[in-house]
N, C-alpha and C. Protein backbone atom coordinates (compact mmCIF):
# COMPACT_ATOMS: atom_id res chain seq x y z
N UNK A 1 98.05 73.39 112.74
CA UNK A 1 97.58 72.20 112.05
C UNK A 1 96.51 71.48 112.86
N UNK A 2 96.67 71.34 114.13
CA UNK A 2 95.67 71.03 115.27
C UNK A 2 94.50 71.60 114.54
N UNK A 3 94.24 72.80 114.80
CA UNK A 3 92.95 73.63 114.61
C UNK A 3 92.11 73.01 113.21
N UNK A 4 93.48 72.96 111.82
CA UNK A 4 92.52 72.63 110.82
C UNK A 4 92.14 71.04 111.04
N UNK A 5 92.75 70.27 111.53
CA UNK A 5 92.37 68.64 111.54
C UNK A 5 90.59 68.95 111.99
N UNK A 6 90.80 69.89 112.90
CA UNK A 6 89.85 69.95 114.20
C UNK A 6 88.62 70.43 113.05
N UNK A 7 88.86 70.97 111.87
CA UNK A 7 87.83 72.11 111.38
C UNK A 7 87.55 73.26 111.82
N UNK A 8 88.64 74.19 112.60
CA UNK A 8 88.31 75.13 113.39
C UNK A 8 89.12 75.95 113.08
N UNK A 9 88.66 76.89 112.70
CA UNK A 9 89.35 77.81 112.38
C UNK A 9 90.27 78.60 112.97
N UNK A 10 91.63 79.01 112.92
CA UNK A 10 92.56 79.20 113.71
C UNK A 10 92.25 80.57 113.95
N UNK A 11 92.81 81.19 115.56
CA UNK A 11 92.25 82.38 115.64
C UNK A 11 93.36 83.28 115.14
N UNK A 12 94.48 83.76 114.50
CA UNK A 12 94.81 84.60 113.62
C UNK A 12 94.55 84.77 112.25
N UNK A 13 93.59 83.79 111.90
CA UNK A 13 92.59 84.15 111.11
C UNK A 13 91.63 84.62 111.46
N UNK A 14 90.79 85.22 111.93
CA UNK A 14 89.32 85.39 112.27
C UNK A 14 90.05 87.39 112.28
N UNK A 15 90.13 88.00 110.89
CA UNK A 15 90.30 89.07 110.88
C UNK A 15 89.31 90.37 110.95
N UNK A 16 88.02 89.45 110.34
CA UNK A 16 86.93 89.71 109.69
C UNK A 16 85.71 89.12 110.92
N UNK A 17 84.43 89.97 110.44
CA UNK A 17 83.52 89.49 111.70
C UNK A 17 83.20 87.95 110.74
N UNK A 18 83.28 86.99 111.69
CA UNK A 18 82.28 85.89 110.88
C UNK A 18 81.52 84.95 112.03
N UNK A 19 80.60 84.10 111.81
CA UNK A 19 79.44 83.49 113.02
C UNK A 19 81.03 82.69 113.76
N UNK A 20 80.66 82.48 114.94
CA UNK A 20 81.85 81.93 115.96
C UNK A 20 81.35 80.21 115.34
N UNK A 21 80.53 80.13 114.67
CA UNK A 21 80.42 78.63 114.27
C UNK A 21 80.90 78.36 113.67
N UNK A 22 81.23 79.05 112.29
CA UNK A 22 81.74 78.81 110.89
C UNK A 22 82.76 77.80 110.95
N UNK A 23 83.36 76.41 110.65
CA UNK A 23 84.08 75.56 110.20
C UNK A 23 85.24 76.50 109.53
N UNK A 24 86.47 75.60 109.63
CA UNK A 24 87.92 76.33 108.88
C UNK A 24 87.33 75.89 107.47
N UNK A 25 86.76 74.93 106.95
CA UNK A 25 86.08 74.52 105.81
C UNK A 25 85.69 75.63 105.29
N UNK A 26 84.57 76.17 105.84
CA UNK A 26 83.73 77.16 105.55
C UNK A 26 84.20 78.54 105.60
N UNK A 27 85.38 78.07 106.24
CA UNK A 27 86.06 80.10 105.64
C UNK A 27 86.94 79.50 104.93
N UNK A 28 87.83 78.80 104.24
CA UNK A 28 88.46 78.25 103.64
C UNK A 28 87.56 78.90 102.21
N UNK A 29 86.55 78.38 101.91
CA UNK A 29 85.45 78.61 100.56
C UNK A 29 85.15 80.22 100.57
N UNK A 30 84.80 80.48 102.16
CA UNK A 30 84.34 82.21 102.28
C UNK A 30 85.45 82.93 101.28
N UNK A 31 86.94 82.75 102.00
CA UNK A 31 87.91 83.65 101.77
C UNK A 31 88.36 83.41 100.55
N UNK A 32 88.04 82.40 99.88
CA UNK A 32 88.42 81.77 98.56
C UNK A 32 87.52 82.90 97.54
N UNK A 33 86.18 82.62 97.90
CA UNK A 33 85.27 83.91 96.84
C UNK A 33 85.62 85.15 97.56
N UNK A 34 85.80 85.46 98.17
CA UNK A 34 86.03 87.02 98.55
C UNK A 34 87.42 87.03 97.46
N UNK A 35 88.58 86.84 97.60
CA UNK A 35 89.88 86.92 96.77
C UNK A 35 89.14 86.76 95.18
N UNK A 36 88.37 85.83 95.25
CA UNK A 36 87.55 86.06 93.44
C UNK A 36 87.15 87.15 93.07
N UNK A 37 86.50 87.77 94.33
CA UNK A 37 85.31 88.98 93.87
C UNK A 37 86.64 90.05 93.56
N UNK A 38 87.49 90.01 94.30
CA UNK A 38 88.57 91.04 94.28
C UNK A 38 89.41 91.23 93.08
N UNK A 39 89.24 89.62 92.38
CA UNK A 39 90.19 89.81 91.35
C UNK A 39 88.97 90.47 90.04
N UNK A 40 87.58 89.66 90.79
CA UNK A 40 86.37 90.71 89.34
C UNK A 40 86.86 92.28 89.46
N UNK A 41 86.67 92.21 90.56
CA UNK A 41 86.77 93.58 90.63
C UNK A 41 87.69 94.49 90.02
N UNK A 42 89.17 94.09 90.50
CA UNK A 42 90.25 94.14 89.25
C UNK A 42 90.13 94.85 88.48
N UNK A 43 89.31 93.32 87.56
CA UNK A 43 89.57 93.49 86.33
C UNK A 43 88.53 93.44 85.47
N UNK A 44 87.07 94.20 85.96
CA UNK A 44 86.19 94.54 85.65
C UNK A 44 86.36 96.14 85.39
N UNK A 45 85.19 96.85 84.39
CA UNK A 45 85.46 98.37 84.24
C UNK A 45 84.19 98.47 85.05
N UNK A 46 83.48 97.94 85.89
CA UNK A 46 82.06 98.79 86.11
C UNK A 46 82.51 99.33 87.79
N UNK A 47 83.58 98.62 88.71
CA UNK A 47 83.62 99.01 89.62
C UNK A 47 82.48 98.35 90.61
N UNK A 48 82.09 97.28 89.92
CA UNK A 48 81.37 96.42 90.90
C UNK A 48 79.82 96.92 90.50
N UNK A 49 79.46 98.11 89.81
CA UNK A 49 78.08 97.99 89.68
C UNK A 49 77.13 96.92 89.27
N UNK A 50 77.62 96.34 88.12
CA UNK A 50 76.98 95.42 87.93
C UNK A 50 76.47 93.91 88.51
N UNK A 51 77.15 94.24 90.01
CA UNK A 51 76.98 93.04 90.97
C UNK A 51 78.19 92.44 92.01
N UNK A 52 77.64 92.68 92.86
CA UNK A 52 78.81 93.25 94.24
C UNK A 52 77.98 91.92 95.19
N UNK A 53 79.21 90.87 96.30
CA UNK A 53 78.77 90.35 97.16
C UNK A 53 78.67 91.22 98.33
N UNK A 54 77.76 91.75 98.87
CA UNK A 54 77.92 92.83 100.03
C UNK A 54 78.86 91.68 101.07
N UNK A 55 78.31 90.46 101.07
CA UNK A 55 78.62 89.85 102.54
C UNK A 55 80.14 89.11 102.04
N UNK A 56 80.61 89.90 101.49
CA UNK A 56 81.99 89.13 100.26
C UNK A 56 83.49 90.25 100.51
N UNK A 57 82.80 91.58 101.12
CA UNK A 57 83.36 92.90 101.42
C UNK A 57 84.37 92.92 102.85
N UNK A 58 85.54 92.93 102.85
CA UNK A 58 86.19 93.01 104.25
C UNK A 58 85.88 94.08 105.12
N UNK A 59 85.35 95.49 104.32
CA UNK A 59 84.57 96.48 104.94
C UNK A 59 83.83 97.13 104.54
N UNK A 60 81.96 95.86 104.28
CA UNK A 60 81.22 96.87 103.85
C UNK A 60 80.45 98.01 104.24
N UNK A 61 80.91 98.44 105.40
CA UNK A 61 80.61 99.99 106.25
C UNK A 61 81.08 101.07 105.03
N UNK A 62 82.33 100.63 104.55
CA UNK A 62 83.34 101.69 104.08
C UNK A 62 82.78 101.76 102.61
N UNK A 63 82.25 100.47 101.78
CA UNK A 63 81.88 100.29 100.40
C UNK A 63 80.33 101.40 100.63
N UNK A 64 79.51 101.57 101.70
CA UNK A 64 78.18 102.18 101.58
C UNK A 64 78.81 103.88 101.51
N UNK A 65 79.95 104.25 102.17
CA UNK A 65 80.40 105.60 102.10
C UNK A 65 80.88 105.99 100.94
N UNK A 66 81.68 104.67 100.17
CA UNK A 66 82.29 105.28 98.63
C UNK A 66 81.34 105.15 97.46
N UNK A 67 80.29 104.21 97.95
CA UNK A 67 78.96 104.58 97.17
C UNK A 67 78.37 106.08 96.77
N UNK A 68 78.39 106.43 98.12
CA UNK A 68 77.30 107.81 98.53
C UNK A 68 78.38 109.03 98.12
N UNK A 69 79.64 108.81 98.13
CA UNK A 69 80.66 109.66 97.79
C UNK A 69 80.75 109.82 96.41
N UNK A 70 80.72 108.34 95.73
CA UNK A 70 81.01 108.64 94.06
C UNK A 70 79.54 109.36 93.53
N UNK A 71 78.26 108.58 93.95
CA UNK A 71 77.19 109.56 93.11
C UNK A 71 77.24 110.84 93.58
N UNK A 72 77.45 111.29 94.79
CA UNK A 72 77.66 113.20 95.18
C UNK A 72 78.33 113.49 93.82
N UNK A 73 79.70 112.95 94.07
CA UNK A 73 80.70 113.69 93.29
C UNK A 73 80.37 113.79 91.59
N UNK A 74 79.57 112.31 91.50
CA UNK A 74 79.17 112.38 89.49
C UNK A 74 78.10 113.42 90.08
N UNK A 75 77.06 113.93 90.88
CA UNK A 75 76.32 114.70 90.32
C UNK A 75 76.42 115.92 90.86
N UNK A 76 77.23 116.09 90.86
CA UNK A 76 78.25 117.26 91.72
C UNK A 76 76.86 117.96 92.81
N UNK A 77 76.79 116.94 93.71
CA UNK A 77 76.27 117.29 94.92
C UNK A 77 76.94 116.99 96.22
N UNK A 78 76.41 117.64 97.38
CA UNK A 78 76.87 117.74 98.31
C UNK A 78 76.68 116.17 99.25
N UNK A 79 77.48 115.77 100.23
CA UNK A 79 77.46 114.44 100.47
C UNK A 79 76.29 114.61 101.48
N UNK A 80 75.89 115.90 101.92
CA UNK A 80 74.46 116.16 103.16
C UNK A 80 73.29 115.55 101.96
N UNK A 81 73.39 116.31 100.79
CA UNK A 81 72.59 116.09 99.79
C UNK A 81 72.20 114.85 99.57
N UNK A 82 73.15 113.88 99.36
CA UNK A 82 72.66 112.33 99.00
C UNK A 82 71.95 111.65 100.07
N UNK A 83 71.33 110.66 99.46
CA UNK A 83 70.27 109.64 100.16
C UNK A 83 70.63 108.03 99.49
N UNK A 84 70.74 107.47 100.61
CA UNK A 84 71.24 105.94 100.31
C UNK A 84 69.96 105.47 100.28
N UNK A 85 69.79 104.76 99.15
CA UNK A 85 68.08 104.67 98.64
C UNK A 85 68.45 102.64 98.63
N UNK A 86 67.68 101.68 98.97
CA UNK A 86 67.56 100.41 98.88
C UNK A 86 66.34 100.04 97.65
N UNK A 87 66.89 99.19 96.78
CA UNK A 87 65.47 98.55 95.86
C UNK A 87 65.82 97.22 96.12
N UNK A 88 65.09 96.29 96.51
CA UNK A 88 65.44 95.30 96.56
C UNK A 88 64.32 94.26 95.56
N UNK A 89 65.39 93.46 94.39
CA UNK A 89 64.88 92.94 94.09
C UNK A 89 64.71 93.65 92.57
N UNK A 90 65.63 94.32 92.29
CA UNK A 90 64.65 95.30 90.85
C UNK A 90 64.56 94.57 89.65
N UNK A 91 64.15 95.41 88.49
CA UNK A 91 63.92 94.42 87.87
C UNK A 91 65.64 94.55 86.56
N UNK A 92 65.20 93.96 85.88
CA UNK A 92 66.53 93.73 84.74
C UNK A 92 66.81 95.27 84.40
N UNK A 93 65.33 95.83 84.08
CA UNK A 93 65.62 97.11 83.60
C UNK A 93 66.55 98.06 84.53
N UNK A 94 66.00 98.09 85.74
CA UNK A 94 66.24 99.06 86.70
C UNK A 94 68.05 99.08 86.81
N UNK A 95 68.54 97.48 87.20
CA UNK A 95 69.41 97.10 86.75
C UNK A 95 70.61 97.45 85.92
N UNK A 96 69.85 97.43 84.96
CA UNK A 96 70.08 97.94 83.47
C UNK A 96 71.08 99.36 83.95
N UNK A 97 70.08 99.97 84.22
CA UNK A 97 69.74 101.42 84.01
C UNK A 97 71.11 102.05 85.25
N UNK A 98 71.50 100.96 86.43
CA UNK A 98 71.97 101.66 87.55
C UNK A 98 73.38 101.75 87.15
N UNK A 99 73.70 100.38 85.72
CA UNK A 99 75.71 100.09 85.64
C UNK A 99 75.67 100.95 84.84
N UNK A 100 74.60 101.30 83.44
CA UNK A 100 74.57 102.39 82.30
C UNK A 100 74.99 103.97 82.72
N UNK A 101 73.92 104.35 83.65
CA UNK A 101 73.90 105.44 83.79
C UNK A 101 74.68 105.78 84.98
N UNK A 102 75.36 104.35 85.90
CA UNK A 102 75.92 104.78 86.50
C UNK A 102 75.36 105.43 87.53
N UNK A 103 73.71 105.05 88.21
CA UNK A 103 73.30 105.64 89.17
C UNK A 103 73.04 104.61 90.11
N UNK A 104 74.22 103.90 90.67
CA UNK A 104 73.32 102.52 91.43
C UNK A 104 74.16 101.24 91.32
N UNK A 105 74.23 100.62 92.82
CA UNK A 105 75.15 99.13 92.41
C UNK A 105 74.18 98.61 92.70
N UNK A 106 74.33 97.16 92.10
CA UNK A 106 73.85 95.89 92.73
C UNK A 106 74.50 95.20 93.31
N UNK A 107 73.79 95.00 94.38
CA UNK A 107 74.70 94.11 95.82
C UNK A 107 73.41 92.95 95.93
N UNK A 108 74.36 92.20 96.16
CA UNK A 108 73.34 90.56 96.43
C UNK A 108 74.87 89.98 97.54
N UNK A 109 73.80 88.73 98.23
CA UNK A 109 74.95 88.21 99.16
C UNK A 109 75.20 89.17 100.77
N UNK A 110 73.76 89.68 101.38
CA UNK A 110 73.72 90.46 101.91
C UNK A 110 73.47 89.32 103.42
């Protein structure tokens, strides 16, 4: 209770990398949308294509591998085969085109 009066975040929380500045405030709100994104995620059918917080991810090392794993496997290629390609910024269409066809997430919150 010390720690939160203090705004400081207690250290058996700090599970996750976050700035050594961050306020208990400010992970208080962090960890609040991360548990949101989790419940989109849920109970969404796209699997996050249609818009993913990268910086929202408890391990987004592991989300860039099941990326590169699911398009191998939809295009039944080899995982040497794939290329983790960045667009930043695309447009609606491109967008469009990555939750449809299923070739592509959007990540914002990076």
């Amino acid at each position: 209770m010390e720690n939160l009066h203090a705004d400081v975040v207690p250290q058996h929380w700090k599970r996750y990398i976050m700035p050594p500045s961050m306020t208990a405030t400010n992970w208080l709100y962090d960890f609040k949308s991360r548990v949101e994104q989790l419940h989109a995620l849920h109970e969404g059918s796209d699997y996050g294509r249609s818009g993913i917080r990268f910086g929202g991810l408890l391990a987004p090392e592991a989300f860039l591998i099941a990326t590169q794993q699911s398009a191998a496997q939809l295009n039944a290629w080899s995982l040497e085969e794939s290329e983790l390609k960045f667009v930043f910024d695309p447009s609606a269409e491109e967008t469009q085109k990555a939750v449809e066809e299923q070739q592509g997430y959007v990540v914002h919150g990076l």
